[in-house]
PDB file of N, CA and C in Angstrom:
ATOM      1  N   UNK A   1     -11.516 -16.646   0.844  1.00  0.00           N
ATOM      2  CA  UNK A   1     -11.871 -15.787  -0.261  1.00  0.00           C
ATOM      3  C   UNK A   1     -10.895 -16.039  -1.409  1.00  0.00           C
ATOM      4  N   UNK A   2     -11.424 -16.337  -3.048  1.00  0.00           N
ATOM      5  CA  UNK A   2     -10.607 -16.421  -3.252  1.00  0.00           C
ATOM      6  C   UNK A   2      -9.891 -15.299  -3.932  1.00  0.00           C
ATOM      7  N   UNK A   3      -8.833 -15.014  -4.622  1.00  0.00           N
ATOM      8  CA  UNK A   3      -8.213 -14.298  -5.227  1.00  0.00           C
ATOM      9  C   UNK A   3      -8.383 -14.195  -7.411  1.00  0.00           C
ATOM     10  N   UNK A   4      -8.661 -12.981  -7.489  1.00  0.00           N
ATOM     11  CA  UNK A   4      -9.354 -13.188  -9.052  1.00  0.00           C
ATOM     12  C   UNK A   4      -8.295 -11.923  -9.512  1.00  0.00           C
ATOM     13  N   UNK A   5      -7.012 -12.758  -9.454  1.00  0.00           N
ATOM     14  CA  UNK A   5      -5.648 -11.481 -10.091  1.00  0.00           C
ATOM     15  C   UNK A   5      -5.526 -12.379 -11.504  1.00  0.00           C
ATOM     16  N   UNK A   6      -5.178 -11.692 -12.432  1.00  0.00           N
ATOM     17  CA  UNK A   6      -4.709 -11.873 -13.670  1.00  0.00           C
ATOM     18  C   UNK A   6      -3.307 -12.888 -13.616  1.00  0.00           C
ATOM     19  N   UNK A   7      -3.242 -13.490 -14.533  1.00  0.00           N
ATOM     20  CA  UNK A   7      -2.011 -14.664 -14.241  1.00  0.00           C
ATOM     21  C   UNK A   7      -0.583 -13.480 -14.542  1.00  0.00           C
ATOM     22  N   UNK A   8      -1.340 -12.161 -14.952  1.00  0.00           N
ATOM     23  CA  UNK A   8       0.279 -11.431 -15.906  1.00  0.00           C
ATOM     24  C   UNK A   8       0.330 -10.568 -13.865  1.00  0.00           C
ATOM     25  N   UNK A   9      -0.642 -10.600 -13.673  1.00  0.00           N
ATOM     26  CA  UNK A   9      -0.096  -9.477 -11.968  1.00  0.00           C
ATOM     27  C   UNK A   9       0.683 -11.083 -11.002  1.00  0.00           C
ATOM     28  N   UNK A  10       0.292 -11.954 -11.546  1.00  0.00           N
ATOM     29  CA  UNK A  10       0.136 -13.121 -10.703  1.00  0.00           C
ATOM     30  C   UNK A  10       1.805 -13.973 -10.512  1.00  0.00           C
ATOM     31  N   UNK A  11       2.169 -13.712 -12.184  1.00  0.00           N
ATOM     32  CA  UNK A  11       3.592 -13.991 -12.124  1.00  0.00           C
ATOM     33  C   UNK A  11       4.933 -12.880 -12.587  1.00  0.00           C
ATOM     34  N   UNK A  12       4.122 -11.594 -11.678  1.00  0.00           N
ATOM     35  CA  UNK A  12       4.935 -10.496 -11.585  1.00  0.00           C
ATOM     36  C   UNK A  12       6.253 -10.643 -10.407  1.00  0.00           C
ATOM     37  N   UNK A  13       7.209 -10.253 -10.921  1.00  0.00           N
ATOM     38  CA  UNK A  13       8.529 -10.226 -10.157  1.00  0.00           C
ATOM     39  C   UNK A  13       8.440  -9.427  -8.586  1.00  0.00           C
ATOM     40  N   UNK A  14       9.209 -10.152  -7.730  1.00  0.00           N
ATOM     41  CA  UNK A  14       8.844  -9.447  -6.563  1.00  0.00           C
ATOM     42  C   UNK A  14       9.730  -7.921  -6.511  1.00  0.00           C
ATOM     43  N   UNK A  15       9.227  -7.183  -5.844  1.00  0.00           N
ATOM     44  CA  UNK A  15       9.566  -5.654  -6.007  1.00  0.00           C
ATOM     45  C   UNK A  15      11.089  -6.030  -5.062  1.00  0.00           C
ATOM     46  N   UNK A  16      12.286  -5.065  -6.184  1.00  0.00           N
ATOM     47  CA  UNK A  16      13.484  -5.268  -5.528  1.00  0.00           C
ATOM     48  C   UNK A  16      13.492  -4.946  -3.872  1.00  0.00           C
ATOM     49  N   UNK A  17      13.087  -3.271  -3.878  1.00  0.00           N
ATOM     50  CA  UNK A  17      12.987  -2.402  -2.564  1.00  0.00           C
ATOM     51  C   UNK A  17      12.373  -3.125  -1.882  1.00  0.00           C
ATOM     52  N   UNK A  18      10.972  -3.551  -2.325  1.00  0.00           N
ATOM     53  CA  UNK A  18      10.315  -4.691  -1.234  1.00  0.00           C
ATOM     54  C   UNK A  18      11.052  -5.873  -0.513  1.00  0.00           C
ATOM     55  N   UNK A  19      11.799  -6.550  -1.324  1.00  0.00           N
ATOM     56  CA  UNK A  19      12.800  -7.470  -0.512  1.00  0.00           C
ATOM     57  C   UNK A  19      13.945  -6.837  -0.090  1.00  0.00           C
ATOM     58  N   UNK A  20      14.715  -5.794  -0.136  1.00  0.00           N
ATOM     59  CA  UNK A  20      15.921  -5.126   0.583  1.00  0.00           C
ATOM     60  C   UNK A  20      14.886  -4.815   1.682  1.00  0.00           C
ATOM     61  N   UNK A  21      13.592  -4.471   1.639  1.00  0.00           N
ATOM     62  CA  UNK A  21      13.219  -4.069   3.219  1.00  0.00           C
ATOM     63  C   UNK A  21      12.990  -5.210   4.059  1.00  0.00           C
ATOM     64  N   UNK A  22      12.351  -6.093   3.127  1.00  0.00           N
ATOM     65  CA  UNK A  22      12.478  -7.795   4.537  1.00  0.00           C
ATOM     66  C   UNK A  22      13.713  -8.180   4.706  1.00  0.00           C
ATOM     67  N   UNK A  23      14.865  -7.716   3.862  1.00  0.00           N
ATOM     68  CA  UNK A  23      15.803  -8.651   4.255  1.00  0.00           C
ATOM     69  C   UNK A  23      16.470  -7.433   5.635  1.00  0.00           C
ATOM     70  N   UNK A  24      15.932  -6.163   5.878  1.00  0.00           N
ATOM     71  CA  UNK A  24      16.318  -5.548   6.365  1.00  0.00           C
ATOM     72  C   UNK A  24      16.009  -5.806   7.893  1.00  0.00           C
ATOM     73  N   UNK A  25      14.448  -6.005   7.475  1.00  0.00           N
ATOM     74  CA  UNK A  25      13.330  -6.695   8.490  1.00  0.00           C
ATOM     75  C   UNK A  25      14.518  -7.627   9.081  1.00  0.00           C
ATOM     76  N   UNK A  26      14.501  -8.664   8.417  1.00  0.00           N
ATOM     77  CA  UNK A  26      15.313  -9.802   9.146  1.00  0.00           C
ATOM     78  C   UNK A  26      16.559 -10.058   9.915  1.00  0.00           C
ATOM     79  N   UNK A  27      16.953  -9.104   8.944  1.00  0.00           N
ATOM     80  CA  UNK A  27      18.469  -8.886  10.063  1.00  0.00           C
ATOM     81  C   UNK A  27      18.153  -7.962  11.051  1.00  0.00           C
ATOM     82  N   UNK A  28      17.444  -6.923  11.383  1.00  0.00           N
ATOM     83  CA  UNK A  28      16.815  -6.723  12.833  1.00  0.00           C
ATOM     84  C   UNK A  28      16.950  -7.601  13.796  1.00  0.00           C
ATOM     85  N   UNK A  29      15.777  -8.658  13.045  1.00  0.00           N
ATOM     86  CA  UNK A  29      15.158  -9.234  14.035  1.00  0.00           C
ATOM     87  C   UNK A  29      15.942 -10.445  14.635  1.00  0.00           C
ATOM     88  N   UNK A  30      17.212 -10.529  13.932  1.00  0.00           N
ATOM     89  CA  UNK A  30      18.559 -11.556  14.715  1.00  0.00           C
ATOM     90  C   UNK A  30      19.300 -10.539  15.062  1.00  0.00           C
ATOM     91  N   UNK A  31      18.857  -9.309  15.498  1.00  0.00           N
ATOM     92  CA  UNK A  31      19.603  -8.410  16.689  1.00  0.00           C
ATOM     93  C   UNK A  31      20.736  -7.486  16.121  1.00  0.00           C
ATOM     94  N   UNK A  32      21.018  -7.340  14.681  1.00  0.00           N
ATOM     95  CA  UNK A  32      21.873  -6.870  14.085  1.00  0.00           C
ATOM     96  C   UNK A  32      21.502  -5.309  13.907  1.00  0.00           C
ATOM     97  N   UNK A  33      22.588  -4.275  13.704  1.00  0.00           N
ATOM     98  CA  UNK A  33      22.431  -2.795  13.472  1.00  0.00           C
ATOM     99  C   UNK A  33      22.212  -2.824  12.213  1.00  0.00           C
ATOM    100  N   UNK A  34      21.074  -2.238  11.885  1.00  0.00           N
ATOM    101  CA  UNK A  34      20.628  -2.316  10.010  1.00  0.00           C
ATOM    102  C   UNK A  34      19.914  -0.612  10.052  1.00  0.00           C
ATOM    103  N   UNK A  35      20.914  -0.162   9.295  1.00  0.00           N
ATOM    104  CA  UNK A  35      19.979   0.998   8.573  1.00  0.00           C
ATOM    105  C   UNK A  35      19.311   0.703   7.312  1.00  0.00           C
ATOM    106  N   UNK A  36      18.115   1.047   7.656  1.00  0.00           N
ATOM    107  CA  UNK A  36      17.503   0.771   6.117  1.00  0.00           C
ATOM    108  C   UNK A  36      17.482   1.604   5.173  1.00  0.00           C
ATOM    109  N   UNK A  37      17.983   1.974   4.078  1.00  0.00           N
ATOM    110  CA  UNK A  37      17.288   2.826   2.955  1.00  0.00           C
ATOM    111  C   UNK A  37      16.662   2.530   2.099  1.00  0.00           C
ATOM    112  N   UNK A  38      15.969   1.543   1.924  1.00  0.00           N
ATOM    113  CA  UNK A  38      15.137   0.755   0.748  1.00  0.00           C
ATOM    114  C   UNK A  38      13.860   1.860   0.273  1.00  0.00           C
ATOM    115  N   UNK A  39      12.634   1.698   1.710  1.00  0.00           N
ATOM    116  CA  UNK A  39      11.764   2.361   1.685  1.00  0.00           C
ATOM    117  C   UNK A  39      11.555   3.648   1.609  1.00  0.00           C
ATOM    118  N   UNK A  40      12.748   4.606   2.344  1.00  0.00           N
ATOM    119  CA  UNK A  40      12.490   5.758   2.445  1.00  0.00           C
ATOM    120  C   UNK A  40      11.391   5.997   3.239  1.00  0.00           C
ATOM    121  N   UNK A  41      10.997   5.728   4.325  1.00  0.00           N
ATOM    122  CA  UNK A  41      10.381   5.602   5.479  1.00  0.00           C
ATOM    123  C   UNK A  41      11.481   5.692   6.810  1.00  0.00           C
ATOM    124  N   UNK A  42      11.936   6.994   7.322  1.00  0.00           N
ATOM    125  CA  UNK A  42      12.773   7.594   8.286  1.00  0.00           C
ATOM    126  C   UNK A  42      12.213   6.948   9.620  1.00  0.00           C
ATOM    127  N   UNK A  43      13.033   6.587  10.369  1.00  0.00           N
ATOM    128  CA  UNK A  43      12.952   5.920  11.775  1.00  0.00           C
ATOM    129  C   UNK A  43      13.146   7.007  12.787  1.00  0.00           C
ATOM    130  N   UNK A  44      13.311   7.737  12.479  1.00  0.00           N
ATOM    131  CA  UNK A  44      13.116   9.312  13.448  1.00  0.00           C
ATOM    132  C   UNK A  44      12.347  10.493  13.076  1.00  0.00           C
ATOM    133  N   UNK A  45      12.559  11.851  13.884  1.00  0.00           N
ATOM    134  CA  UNK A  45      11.714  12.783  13.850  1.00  0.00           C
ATOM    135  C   UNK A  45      11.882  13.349  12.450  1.00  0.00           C
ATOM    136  N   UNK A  46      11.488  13.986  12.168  1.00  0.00           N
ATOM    137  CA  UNK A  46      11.627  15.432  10.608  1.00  0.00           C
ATOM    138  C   UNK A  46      12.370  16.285  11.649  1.00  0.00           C
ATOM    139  N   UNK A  47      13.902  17.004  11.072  1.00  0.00           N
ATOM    140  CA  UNK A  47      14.578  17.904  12.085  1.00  0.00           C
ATOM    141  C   UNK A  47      13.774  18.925  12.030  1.00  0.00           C
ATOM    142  N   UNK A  48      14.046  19.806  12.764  1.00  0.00           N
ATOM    143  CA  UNK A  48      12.640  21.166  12.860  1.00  0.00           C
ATOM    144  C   UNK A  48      13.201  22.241  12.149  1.00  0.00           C
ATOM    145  N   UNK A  49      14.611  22.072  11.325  1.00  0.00           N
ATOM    146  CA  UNK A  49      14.916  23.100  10.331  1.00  0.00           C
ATOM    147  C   UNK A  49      13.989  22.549   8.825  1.00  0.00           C
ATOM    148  N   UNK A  50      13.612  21.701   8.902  1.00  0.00           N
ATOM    149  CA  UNK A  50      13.082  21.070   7.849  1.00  0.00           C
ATOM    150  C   UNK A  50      11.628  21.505   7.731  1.00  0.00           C
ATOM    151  N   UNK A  51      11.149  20.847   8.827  1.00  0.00           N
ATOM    152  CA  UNK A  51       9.487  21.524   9.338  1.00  0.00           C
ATOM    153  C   UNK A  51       9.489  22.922   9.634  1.00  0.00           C
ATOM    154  N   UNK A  52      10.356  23.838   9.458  1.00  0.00           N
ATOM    155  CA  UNK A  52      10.062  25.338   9.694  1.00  0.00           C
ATOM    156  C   UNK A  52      10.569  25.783   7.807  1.00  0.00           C
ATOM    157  N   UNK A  53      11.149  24.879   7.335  1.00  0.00           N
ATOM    158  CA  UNK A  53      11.269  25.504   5.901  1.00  0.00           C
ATOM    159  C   UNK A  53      10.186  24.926   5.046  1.00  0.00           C
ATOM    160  N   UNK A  54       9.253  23.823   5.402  1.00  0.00           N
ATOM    161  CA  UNK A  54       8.593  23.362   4.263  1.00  0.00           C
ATOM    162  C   UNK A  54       6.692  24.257   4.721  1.00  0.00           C
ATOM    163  N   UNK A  55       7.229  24.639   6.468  1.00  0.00           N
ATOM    164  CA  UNK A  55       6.222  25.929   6.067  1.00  0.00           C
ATOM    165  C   UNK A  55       5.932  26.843   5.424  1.00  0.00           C
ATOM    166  N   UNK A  56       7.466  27.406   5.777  1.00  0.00           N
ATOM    167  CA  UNK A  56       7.599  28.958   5.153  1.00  0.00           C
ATOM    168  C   UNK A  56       7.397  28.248   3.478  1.00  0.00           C
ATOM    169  N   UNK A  57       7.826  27.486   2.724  1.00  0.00           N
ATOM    170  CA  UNK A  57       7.340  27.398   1.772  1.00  0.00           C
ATOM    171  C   UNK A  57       5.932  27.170   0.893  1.00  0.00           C
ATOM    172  N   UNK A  58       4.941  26.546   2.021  1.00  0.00           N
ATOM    173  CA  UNK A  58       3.681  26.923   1.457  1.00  0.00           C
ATOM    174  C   UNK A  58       3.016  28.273   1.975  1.00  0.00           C
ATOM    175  N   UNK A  59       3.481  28.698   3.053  1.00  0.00           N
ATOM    176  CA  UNK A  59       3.241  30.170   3.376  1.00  0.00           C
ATOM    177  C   UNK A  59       3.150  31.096   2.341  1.00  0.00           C
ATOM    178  N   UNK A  60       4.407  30.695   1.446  1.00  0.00           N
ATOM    179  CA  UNK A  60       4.970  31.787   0.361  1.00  0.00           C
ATOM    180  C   UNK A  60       4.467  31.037  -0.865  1.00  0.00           C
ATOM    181  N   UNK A  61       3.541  30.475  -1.070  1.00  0.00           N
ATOM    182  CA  UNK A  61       2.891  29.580  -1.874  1.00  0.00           C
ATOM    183  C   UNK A  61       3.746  28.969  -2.867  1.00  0.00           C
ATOM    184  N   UNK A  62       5.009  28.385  -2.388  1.00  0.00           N
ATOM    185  CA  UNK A  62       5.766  28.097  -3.508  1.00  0.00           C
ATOM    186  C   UNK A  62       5.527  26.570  -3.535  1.00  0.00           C
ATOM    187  N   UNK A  63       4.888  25.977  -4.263  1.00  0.00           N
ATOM    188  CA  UNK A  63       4.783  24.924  -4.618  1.00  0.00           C
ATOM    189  C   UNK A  63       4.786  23.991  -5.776  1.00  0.00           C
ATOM    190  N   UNK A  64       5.233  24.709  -6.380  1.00  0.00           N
ATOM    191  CA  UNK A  64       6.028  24.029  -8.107  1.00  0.00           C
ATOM    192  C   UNK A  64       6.765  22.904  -7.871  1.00  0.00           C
ATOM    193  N   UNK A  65       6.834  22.072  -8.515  1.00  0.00           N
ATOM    194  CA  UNK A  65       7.364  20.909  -9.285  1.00  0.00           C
ATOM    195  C   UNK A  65       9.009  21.615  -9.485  1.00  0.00           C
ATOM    196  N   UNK A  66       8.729  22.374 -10.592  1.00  0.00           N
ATOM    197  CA  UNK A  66       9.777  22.839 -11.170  1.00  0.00           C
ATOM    198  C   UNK A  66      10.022  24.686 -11.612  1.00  0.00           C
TER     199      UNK A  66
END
């Protein structure tokens, strides 16, 4: 199939965060301890003080921005 991207999406810069996460990827995968923070995509649970406050906050319909 082919691809019908614009030459300006085509010779767009690669996303910084996107490569701190492969390079994060990679050092994994040669067995190394890597915390990632690039993505902001958590490798564990939500603590349950977290999930019992972001109830009570739509409970109490607080949901503003600001």
């Amino acid at each position: 199939m082919k691809e019908n991207l614009s030459e300006r999406i085509q010779n767009m810069a690669t996303s910084a965060t996107l490569a701190m996460a492969a390079k994060a990827r990679e050092l994994r995968g040669e067995g190394k301890d890597i915390i990632g923070l690039s993505l902001g995509e958590p490798d564990f649970n939500i603590p349950d003080f977290i999930k019992d406050a972001a109830k009570q906050a739509i409970d109490e319909n607080y949901s503003s921005y600001t």
